[in-house]
Protein backbone atom coordinates (compact mmCIF):
# COMPACT_ATOMS: atom_id res chain seq x y z
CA UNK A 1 0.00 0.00 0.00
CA UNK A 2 1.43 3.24 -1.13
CA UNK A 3 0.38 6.08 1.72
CA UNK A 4 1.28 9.82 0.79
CA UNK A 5 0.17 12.12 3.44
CA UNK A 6 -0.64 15.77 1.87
CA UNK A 7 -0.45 18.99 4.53
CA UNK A 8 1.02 22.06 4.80
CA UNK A 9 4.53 22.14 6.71
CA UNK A 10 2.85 22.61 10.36
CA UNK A 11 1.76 20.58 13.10
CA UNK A 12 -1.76 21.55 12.96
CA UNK A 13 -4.53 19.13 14.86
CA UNK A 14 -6.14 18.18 11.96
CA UNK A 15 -2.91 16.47 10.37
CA UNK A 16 -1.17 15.00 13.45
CA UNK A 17 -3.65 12.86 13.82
CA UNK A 18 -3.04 10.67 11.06
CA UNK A 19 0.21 11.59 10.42
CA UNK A 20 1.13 10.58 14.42
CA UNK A 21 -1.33 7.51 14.28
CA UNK A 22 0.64 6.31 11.48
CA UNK A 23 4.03 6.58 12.72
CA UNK A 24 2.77 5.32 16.28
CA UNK A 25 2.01 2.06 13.94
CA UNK A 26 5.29 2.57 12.07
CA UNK A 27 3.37 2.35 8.81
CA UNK A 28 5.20 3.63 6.30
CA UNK A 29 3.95 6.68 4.83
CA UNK A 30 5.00 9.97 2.28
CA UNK A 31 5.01 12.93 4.75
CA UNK A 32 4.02 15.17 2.02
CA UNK A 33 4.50 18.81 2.91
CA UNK A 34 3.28 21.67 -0.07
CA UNK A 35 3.89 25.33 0.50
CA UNK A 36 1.18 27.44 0.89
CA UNK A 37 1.33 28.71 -2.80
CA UNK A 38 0.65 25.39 -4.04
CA UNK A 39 -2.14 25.00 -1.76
CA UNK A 40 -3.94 28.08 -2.12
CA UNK A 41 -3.54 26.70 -6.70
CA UNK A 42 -5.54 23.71 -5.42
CA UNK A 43 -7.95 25.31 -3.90
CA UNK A 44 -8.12 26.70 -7.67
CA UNK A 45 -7.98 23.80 -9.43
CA UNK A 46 -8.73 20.75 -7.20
CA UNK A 47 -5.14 19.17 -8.02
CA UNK A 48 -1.75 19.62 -6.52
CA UNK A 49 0.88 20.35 -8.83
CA UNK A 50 1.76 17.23 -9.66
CA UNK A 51 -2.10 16.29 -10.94
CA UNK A 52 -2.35 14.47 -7.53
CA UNK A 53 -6.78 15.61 -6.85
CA UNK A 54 -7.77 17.00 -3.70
CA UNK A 55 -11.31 16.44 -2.94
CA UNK A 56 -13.01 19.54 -1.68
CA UNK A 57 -10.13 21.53 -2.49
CA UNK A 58 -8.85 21.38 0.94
CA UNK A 59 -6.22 19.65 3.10
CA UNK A 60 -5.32 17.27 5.14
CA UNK A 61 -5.65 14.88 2.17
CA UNK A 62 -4.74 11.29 2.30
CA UNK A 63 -3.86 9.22 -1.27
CA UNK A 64 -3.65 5.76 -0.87
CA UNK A 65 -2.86 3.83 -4.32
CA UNK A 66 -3.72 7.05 -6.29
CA UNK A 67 -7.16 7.25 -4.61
CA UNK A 68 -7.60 10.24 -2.90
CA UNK A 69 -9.70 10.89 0.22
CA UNK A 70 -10.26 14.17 2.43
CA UNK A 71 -12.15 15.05 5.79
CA UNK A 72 -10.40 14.62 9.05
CA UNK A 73 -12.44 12.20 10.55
CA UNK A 74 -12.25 10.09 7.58
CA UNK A 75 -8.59 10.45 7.03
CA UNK A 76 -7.81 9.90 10.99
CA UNK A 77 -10.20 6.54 11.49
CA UNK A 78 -8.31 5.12 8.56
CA UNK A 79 -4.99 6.12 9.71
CA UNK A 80 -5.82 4.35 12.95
CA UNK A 81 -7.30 1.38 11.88
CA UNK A 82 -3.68 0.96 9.60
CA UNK A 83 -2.20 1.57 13.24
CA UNK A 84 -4.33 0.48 15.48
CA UNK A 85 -5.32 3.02 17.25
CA UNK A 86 -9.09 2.71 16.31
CA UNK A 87 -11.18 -0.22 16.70
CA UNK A 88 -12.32 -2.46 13.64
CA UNK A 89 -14.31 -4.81 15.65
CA UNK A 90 -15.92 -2.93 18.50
CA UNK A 91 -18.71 -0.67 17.24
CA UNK A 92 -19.09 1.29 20.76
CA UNK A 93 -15.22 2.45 21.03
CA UNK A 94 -15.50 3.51 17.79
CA UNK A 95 -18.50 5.64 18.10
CA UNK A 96 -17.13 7.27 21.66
CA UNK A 97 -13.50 8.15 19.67
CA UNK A 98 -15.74 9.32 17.06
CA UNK A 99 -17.72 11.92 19.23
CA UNK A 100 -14.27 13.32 20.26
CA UNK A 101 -13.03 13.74 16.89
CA UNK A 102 -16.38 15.45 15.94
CA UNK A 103 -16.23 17.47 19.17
CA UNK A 104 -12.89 18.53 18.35
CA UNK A 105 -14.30 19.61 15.26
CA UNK A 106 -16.93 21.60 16.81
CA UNK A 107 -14.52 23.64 19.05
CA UNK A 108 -12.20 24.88 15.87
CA UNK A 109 -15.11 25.88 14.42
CA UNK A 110 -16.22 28.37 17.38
CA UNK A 111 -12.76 30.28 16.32
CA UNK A 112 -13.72 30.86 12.73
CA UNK A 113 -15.77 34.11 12.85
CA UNK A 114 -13.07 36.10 14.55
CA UNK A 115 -10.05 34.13 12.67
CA UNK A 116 -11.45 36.09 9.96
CA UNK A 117 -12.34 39.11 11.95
CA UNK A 118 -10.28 41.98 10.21
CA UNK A 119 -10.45 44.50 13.22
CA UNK A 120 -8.01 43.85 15.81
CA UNK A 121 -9.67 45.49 18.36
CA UNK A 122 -13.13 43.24 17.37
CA UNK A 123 -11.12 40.48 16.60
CA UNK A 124 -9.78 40.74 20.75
CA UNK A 125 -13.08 41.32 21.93
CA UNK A 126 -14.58 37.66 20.22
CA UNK A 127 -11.61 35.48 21.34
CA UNK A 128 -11.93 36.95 25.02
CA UNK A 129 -15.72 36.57 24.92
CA UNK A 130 -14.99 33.02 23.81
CA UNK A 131 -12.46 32.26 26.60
CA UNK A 132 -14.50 32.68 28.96
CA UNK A 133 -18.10 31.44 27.40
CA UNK A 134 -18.38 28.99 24.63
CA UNK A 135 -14.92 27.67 24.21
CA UNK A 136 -14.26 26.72 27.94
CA UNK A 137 -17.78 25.48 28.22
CA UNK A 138 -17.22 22.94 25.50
CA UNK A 139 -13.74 22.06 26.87
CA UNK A 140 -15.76 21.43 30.01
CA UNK A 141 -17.78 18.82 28.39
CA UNK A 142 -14.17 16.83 27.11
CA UNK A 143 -13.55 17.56 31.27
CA UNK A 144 -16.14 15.49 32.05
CA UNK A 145 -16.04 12.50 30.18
CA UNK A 146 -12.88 11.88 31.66
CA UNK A 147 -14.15 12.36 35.18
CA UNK A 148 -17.11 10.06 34.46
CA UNK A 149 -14.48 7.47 33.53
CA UNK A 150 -11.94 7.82 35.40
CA UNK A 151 -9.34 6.98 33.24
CA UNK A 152 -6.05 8.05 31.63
CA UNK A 153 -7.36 7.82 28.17
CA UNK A 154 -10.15 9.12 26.67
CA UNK A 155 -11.66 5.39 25.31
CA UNK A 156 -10.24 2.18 26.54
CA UNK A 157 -6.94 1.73 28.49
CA UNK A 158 -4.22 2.86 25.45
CA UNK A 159 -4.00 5.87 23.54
CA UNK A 160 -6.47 6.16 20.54
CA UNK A 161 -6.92 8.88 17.83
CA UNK A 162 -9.08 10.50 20.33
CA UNK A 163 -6.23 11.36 22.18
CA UNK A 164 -4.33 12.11 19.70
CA UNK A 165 -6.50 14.81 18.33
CA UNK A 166 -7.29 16.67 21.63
CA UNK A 167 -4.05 16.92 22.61
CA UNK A 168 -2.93 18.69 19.57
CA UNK A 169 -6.03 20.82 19.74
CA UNK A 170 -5.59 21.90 22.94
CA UNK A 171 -1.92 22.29 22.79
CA UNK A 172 -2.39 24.61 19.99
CA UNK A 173 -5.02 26.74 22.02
CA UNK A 174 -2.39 27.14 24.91
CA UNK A 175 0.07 27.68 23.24
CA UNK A 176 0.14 31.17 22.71
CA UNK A 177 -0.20 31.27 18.92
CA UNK A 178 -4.04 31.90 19.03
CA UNK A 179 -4.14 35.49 19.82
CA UNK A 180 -5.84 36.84 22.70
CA UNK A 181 -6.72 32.65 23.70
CA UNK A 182 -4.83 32.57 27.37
CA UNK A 183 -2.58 29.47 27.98
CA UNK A 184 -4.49 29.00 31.46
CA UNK A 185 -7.27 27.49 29.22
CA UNK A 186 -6.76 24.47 30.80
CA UNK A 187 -5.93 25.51 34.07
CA UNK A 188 -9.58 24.10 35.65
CA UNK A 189 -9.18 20.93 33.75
CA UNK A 190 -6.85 18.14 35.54
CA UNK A 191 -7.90 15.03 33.91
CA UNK A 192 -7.41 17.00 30.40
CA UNK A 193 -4.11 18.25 31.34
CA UNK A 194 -3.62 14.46 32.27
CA UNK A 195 -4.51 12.82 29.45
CA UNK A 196 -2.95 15.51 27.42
CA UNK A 197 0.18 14.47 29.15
CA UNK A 198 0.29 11.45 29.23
CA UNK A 199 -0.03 12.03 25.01
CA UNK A 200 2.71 14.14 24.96
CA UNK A 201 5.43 11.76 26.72
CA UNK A 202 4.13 8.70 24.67
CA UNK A 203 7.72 7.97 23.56
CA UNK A 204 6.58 7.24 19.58
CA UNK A 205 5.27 11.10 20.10
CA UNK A 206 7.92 11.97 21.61
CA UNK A 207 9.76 10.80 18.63
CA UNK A 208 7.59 12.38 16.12
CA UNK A 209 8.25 15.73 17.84
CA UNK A 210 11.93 15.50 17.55
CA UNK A 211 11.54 14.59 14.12
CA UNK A 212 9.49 16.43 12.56
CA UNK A 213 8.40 20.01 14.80
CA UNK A 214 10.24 23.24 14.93
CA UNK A 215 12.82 23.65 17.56
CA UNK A 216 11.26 25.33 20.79
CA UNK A 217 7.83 24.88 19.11
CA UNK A 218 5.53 25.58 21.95
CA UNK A 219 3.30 22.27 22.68
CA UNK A 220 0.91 23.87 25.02
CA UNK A 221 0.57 24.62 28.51
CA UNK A 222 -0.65 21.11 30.53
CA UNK A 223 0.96 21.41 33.74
């Protein structure tokens, strides 16, 4: 199986999943990494520059064989069934990693309206009006899950693409990058900080972050 993973050159949530489920698997996969330029032509055109088609006209974009398929919760579930870090025989584990995936859908999409807010000073207003409403009050929800169950991972008793996803989402709120999003996000969340933890010094992601992110790229705050 030929596997060529198509994303921009930055560790965004949306790619790490896959990308990290694979290489948590060690399946061997193209970590294919276009400039901007080249995406913002196939968003034109609906093919990279070597004719490779992106459905939707949007990335992350997985091609397997020369098919290629698009969607994040698509492209992770497949990842982590190739890695298995997603269940192909238990229809309830797969349905509670999928509500986290979709949920960590749902919280990116609450930053949208002021991501494209041209007005700083409006733009400031939205993401501290989100802090402290919507966006923590979701977060809460992820909070307790985890304090229902009890447990270091978010489904079963070894790291899943659930994991995966919110710790990359969350570390990329924290981190500072989001303007005007404080890193104390988490601060009222243990079992979050936890699990996102206990992500973070998974020794295959350990290894993925030495490989592939910036040096002194800022994870996120989960102490």
């Amino acid at each position: 199986m030929n596997i060529r993973f198509i994303y921009v050159d930055t560790p965004f949530w949306r790619a790490e999943i896959g990308r990290i489920a694979l290489h948590i698997g060690d399946v061997k996969f193209d970590d294919t990494r276009i400039s901007r330029e080249e995406f913002l032509r196939a968003k034109d055109i609906g093919k990279l520059d070597d004719g490779t088609i992106i459905p939707f006209r949007q990335i992350p974009c997985l091609n397997i064989d020369g098919q290629s398929i698009n969607q994040t919760g698509g492209i992770s579930r497949f990842c982590g069934k190739l890695s298995r870090l997603y269940p192909k025989d238990n229809e309830i584990e797969a349905a509670l990693i999928d509500q986290i995936i979709d949920m960590a859908t749902d919280i990116n999409v609450l930053l949208t309206p002021s991501g494209s807010e041209k007005n700083e000073n409006l733009k400031k207003s939205m993401r501290e009006e989100l802090a402290q409403g919507a966006l923590t009050r979701k977060i809460s929800f992820l909070e307790e899950l985890l304090e229902n169950e009890k447990g270091d991972w978010f489904v079963g008793k070894q790291i899943t693409i659930a994991d995966i996803a919110i710790w990359r989402l969350l570390g990329w709120l924290t981190s500072g990058m989001v303007d005007y999003i404080p890193d104390t996000l988490l601060s009222n969340f243990p079992n979050l900080k936890r699990v996102c933890s206990n992500v973070g010094n998974h020794s295959k992601v350990k290894e993925w972050i030495k490989i592939t992110y910036p040096e002194n790229y800022v994870l996120g705050k989960f102490e």
